[in-house]
N, C-alpha and C. Protein backbone atom coordinates (compact mmCIF):
# COMPACT_ATOMS: atom_id res chain seq x y z
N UNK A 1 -171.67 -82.22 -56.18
CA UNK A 1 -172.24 -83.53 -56.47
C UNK A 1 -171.55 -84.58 -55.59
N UNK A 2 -172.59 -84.86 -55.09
CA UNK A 2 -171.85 -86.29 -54.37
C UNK A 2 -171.43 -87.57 -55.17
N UNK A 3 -170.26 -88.07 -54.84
CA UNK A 3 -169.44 -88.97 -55.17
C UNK A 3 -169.53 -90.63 -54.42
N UNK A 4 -169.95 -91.68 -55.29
CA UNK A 4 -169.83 -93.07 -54.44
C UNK A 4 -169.00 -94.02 -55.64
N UNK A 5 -168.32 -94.83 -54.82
CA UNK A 5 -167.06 -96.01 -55.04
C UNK A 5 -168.00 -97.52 -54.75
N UNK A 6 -167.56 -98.42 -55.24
CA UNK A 6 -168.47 -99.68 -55.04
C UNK A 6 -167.69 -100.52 -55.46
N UNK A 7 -167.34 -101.66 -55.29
CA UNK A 7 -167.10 -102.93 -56.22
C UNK A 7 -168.13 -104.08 -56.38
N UNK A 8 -168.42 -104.62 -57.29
CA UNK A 8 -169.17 -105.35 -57.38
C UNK A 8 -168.21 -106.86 -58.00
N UNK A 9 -169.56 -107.98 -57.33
CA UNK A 9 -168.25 -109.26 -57.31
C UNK A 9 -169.33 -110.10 -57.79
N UNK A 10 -168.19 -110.72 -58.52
CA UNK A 10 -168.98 -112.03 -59.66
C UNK A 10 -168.38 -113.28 -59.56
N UNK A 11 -169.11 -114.48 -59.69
CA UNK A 11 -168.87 -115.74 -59.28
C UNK A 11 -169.23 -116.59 -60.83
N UNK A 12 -168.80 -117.58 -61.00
CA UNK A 12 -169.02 -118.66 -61.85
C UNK A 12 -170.06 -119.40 -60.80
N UNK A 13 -171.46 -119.98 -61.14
CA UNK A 13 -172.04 -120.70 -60.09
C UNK A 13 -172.71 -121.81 -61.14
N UNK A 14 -172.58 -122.72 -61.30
CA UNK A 14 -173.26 -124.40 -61.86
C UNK A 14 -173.21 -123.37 -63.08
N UNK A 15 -172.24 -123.09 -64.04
CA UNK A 15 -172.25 -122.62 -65.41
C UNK A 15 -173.03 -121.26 -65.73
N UNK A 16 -173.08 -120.41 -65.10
CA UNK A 16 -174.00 -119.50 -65.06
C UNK A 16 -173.12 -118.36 -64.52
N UNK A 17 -173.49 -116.88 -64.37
CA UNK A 17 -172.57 -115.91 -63.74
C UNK A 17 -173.23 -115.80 -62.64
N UNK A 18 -173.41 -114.91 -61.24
CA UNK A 18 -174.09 -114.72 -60.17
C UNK A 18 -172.88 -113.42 -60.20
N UNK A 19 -173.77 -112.38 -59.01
CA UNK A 19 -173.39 -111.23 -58.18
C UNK A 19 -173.95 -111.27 -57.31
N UNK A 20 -173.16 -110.70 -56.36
CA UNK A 20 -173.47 -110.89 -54.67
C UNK A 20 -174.14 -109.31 -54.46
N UNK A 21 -175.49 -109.29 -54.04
CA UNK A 21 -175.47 -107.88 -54.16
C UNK A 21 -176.08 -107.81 -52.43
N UNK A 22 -176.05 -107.00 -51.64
CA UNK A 22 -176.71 -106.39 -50.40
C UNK A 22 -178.28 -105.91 -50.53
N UNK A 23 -178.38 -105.87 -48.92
CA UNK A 23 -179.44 -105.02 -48.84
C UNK A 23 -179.53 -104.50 -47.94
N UNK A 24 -179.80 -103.18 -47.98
CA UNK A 24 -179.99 -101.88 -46.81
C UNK A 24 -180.60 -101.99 -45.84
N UNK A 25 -179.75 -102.12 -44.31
CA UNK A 25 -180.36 -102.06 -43.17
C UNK A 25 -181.62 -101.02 -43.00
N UNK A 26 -181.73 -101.04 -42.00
CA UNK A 26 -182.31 -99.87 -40.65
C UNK A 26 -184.28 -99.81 -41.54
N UNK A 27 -184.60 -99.17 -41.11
CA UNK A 27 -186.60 -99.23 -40.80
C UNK A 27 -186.72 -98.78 -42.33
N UNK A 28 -186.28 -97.50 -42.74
CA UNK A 28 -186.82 -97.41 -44.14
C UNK A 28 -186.55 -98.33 -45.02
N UNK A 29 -185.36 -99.11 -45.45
CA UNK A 29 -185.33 -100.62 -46.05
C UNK A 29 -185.99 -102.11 -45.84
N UNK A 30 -186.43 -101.79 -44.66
CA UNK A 30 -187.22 -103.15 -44.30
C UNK A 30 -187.93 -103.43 -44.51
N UNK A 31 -188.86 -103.00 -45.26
CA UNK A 31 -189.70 -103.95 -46.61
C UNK A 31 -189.55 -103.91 -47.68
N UNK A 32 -188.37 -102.85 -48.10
CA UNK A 32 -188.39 -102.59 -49.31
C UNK A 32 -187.61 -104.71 -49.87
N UNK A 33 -187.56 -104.62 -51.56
CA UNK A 33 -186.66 -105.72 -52.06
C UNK A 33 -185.93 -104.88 -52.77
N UNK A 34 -185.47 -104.31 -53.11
CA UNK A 34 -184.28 -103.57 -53.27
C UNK A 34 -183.09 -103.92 -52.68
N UNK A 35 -182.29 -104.08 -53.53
CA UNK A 35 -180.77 -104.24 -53.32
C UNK A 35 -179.98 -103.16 -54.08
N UNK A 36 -178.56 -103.56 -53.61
CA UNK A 36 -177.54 -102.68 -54.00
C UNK A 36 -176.17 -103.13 -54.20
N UNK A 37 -175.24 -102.57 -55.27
CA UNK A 37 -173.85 -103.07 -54.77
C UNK A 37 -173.25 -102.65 -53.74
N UNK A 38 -172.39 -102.78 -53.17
CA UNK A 38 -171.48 -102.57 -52.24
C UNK A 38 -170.83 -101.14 -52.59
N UNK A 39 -171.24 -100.11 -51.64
CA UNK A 39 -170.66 -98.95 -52.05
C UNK A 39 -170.85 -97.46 -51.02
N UNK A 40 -169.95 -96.68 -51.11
CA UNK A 40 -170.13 -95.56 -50.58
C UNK A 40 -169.44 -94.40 -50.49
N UNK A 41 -169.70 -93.17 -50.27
CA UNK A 41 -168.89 -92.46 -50.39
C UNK A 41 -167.15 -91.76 -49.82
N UNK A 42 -166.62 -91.46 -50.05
CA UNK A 42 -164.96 -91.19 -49.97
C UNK A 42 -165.07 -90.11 -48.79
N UNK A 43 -163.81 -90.65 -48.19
CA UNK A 43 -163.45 -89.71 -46.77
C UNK A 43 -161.92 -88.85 -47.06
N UNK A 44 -162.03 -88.07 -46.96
CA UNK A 44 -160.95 -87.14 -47.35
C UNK A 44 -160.21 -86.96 -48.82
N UNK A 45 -158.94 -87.40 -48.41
CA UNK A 45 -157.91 -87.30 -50.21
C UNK A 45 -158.28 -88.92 -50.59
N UNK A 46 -159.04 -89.65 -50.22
CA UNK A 46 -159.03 -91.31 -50.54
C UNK A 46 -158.95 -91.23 -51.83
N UNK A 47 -157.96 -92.69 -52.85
CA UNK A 47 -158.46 -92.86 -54.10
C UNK A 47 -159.92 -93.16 -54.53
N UNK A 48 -160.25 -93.11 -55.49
CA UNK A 48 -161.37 -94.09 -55.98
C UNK A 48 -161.29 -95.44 -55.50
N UNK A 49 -160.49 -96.29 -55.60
CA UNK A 49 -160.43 -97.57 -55.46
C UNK A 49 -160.22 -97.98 -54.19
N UNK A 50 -159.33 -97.16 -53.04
CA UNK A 50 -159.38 -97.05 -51.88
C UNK A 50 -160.88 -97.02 -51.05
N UNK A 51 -161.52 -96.17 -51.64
CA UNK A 51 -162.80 -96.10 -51.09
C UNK A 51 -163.67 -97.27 -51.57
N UNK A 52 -163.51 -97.75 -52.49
CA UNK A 52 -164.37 -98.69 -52.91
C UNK A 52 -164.13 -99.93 -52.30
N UNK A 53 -162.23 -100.17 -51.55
CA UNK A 53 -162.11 -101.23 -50.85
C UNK A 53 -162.67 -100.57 -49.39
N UNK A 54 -162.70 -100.02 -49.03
CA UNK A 54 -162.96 -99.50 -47.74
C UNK A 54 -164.57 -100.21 -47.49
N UNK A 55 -165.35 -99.42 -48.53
CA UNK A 55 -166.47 -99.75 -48.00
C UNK A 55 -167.07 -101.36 -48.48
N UNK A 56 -166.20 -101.94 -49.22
CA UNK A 56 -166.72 -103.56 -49.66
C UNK A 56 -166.48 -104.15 -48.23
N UNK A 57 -165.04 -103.62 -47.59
CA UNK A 57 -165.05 -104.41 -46.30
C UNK A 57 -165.95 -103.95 -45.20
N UNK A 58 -166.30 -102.81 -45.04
CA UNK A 58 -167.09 -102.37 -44.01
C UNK A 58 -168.49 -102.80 -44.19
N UNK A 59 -168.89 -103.02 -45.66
CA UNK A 59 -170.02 -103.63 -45.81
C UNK A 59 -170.29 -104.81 -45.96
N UNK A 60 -169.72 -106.05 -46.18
CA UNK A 60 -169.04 -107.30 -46.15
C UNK A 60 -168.50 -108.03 -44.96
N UNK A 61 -167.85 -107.30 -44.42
CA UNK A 61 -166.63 -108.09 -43.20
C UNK A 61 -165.43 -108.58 -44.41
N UNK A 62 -165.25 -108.79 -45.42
CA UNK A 62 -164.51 -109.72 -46.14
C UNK A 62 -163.41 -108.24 -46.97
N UNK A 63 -162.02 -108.31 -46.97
CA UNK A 63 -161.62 -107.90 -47.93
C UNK A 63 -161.63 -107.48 -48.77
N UNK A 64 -161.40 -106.93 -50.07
CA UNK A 64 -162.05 -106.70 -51.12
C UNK A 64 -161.00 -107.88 -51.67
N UNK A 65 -160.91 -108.04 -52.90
CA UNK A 65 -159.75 -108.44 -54.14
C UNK A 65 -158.82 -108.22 -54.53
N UNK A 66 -157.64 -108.80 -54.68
CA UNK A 66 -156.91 -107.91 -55.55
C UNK A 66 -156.84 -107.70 -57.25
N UNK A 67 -157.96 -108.42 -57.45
CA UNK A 67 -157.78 -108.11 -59.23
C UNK A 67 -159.00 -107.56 -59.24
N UNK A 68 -159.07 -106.41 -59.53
CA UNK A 68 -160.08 -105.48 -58.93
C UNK A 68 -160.13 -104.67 -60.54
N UNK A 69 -161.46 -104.25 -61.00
CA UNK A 69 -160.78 -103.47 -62.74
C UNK A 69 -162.04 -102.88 -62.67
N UNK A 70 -161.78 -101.71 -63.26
CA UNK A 70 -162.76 -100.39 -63.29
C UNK A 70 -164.24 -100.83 -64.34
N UNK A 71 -165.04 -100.76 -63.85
CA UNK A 71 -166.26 -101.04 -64.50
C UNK A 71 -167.29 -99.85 -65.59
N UNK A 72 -167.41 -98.64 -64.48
CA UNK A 72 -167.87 -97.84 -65.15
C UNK A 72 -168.69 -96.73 -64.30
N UNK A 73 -168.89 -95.51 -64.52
CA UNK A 73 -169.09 -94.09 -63.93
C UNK A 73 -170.50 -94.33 -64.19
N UNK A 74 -171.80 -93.43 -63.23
CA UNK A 74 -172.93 -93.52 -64.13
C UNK A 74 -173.34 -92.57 -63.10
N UNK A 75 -174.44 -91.11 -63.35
CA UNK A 75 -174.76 -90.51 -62.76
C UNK A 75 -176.21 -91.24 -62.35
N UNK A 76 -176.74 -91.40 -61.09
CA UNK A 76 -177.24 -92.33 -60.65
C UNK A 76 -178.81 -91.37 -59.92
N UNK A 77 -178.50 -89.68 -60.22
CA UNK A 77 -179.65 -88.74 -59.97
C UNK A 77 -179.09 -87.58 -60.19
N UNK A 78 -179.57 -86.58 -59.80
CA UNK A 78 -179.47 -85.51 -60.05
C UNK A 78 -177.88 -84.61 -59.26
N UNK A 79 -177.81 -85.45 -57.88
CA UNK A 79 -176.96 -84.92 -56.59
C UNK A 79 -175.94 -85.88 -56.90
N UNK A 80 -175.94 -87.34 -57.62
CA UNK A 80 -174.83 -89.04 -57.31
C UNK A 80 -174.47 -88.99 -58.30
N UNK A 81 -173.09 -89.16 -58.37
CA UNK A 81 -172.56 -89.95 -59.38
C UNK A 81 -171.71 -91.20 -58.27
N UNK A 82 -171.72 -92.36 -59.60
CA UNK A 82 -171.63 -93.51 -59.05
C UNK A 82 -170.19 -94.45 -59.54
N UNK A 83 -169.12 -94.69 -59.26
CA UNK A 83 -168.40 -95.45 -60.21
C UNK A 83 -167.81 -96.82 -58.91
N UNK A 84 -168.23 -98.09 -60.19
CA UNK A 84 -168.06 -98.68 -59.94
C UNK A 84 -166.81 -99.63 -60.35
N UNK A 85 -166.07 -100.75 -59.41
CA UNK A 85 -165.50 -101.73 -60.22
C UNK A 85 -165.95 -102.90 -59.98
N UNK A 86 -164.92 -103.76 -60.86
CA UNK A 86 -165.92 -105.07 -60.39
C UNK A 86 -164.61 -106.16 -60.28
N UNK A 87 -164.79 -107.52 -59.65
CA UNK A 87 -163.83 -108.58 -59.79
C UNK A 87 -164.42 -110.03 -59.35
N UNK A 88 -163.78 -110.47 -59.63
CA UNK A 88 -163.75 -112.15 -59.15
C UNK A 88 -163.47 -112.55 -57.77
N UNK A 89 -164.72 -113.20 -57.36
CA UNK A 89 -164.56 -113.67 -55.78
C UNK A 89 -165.96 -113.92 -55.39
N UNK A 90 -165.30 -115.44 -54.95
CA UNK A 90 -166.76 -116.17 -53.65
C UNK A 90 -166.78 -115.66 -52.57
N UNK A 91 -167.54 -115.65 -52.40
CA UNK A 91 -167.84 -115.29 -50.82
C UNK A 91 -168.98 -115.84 -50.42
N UNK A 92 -169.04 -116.67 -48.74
CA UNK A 92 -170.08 -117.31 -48.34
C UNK A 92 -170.85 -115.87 -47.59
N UNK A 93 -171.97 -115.87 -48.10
CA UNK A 93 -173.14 -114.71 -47.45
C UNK A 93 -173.54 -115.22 -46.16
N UNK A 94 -173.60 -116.02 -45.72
CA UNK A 94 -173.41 -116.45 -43.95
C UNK A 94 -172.80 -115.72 -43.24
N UNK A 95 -171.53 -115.48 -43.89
CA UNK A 95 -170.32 -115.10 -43.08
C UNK A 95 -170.25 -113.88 -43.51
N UNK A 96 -171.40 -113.05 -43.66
CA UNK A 96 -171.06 -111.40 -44.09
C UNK A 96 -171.71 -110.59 -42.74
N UNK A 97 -171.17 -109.43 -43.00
CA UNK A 97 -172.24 -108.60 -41.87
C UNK A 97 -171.35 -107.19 -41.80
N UNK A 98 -172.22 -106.14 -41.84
CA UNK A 98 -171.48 -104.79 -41.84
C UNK A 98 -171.26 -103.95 -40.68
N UNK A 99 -170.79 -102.98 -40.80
CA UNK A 99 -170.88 -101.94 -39.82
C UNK A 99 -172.54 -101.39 -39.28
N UNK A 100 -172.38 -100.49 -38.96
CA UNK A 100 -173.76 -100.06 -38.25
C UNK A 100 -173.78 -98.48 -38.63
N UNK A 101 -175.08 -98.00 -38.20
CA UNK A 101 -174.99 -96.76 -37.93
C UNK A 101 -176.08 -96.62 -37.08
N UNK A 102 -176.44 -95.33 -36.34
CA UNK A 102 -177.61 -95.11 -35.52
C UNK A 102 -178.65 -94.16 -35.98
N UNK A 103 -179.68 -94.28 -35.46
CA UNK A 103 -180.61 -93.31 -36.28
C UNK A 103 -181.88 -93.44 -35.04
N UNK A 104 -182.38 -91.85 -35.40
CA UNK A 104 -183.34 -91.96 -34.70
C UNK A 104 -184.95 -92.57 -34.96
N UNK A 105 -185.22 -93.30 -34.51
CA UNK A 105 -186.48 -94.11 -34.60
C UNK A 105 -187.67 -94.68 -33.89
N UNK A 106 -188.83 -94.60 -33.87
CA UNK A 106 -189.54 -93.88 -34.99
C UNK A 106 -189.03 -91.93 -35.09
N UNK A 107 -189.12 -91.68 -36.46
CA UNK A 107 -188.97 -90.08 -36.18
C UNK A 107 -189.44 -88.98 -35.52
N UNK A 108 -188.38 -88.39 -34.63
CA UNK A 108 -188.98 -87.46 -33.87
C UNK A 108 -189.39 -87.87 -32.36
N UNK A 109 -188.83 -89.34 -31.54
CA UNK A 109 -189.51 -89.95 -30.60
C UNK A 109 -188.26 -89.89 -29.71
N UNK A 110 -186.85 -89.40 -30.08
CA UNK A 110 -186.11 -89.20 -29.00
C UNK A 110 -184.90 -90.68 -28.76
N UNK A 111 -185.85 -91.73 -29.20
CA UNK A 111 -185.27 -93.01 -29.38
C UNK A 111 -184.19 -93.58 -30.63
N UNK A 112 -183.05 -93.12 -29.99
CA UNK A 112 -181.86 -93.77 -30.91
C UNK A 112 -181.38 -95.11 -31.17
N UNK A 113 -181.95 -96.06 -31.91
CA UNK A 113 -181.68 -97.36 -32.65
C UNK A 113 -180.26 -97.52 -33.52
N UNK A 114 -179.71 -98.59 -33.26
CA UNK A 114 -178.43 -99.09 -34.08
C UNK A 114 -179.03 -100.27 -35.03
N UNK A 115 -178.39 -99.67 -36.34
CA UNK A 115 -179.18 -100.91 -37.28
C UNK A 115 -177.58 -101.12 -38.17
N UNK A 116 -177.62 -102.34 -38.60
CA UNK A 116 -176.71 -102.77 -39.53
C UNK A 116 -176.82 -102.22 -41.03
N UNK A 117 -175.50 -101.24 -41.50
CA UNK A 117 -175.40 -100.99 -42.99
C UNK A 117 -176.29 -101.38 -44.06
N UNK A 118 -175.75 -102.85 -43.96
CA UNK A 118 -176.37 -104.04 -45.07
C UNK A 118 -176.87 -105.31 -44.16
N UNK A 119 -177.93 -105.51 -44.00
CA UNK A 119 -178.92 -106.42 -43.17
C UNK A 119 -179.01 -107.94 -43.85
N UNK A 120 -178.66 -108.11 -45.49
CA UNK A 120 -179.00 -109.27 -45.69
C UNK A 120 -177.88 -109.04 -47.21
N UNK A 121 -177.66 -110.22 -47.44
CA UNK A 121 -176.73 -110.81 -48.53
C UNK A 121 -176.45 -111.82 -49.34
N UNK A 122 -177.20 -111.75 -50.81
CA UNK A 122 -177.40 -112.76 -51.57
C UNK A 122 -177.17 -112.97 -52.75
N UNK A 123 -176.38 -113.86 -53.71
CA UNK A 123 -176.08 -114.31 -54.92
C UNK A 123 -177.51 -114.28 -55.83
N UNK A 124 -176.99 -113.61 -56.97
CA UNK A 124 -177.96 -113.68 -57.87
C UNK A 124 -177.65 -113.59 -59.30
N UNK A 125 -178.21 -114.80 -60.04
CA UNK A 125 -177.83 -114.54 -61.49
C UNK A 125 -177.94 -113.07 -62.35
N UNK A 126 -177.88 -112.75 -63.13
CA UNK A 126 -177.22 -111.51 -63.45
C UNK A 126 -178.97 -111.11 -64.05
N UNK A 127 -179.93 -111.92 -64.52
CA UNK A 127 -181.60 -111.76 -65.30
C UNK A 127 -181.85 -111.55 -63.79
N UNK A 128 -181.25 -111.93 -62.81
CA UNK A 128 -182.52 -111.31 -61.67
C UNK A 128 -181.87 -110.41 -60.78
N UNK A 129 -180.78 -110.29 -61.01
CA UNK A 129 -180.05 -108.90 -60.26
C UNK A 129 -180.58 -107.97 -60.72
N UNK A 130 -180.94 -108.00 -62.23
CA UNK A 130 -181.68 -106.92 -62.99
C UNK A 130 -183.20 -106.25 -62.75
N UNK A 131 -183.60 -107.68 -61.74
CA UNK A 131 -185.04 -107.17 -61.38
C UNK A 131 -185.09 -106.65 -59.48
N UNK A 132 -183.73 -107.14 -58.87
CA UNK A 132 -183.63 -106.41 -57.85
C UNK A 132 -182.76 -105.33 -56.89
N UNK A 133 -181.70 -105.60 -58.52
CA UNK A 133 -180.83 -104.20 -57.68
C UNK A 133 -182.04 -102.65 -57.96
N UNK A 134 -181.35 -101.58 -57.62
CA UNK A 134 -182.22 -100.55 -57.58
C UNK A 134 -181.91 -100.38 -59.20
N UNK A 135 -183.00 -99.42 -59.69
CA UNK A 135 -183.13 -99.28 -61.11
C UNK A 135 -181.30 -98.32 -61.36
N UNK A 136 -181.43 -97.81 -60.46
CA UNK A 136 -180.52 -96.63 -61.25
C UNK A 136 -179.01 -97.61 -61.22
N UNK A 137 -178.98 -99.00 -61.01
CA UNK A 137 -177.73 -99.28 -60.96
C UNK A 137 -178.01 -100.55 -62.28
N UNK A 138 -179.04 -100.91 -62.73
CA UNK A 138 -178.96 -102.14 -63.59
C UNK A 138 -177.76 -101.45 -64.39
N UNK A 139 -177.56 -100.50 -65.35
CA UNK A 139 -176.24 -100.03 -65.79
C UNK A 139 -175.08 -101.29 -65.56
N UNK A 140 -174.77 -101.09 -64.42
CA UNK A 140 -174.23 -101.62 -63.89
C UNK A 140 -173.82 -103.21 -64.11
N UNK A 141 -174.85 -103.53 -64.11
CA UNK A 141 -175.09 -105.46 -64.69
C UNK A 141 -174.99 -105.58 -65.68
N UNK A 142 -176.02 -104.38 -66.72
CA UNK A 142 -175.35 -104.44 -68.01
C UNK A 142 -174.27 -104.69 -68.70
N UNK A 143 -173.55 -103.68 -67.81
CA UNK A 143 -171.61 -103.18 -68.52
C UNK A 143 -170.65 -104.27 -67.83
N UNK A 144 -171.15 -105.49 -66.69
CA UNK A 144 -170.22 -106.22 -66.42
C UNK A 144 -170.47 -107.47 -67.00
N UNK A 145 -171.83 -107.32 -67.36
CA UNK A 145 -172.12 -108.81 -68.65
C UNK A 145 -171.44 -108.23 -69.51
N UNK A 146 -171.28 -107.27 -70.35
CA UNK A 146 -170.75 -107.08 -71.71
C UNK A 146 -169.57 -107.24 -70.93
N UNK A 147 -168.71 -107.16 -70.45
CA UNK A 147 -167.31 -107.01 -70.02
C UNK A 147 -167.17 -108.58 -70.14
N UNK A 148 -167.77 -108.99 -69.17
CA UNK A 148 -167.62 -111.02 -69.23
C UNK A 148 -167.47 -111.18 -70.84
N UNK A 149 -168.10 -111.14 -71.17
CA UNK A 149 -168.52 -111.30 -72.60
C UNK A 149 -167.22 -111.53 -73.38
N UNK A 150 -166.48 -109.51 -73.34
CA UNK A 150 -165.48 -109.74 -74.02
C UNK A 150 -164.53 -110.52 -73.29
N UNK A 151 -164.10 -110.57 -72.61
CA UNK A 151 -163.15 -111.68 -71.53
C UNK A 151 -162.90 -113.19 -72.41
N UNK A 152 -164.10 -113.56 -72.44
CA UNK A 152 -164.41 -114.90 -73.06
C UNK A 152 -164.00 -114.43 -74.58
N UNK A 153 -164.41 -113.58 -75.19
CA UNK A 153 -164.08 -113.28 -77.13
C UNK A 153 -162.62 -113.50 -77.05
């Protein structure tokens, strides 16, 4: 089973919560509206949390956090499991931009294209993260509203 690390980041915005979530470069994402948290899978002996800073910066440009706290595991299909954390931090989405990868495109034409990781990057209150992260991660929004929640109790 494949294994992915993520952090996901939350903001106070005009009294309200927001998450910064991505969206997937290269030709098959480009019409989709689908988003995602920040995440990917582990390279060698990496920790969990190692990998999850690894790829916030590779997908970001920005650091990760250091108050960084475990959110929650969720098998995300049949082949993924998914664990995420989450923390506190602004970040201006102007100033984001990821790594790359290459791929061949259109398929089968010989022509190798470089497209960016994560192509676009935007704050969203937590009722509409719910309508555009991918389904298998709302989980996700769920368990860090209830987490806010208790924070504040």
């Amino acid at each position: 089973m494949t294994r992915s690390y993520g952090i996901i980041i939350y903001r106070a915005f005009e009294g309200k919560t927001e998450v910064l979530l991505c969206h997937p470069g290269g030709p098959y994402w480009k019409c989709k509206k689908n988003f995602t948290v920040s995440k990917g899978e582990r390279t060698g002996y990496e920790k969990a949390i190692d990998t999850a800073k690894r790829e916030f910066k590779e997908e970001t440009s920005f650091n990760a956090p250091s108050n960084i706290h475990y959110l929650g595991t969720k098998k995300v299909n049949k082949k993924k499991l998914v664990t995420i954390f989450y923390a506190n931090m602004d970040i201006d989405v102007e100033k984001c931009h990821s790594n790359t990868f290459k791929l061949e495109s259109p398929k089968g034409s010989g022509i190798i294209k470089e497209y960016p990781e994560m192509d676009y990057y935007k704050w969203f209150s937590l009722d509409d993260a719910r309508k555009v992260i991918m389904k298998s991660q709302i989980y996700f929004i769920n368990k860090l509203e209830d987490k806010l929640k208790e924070m504040k109790a």
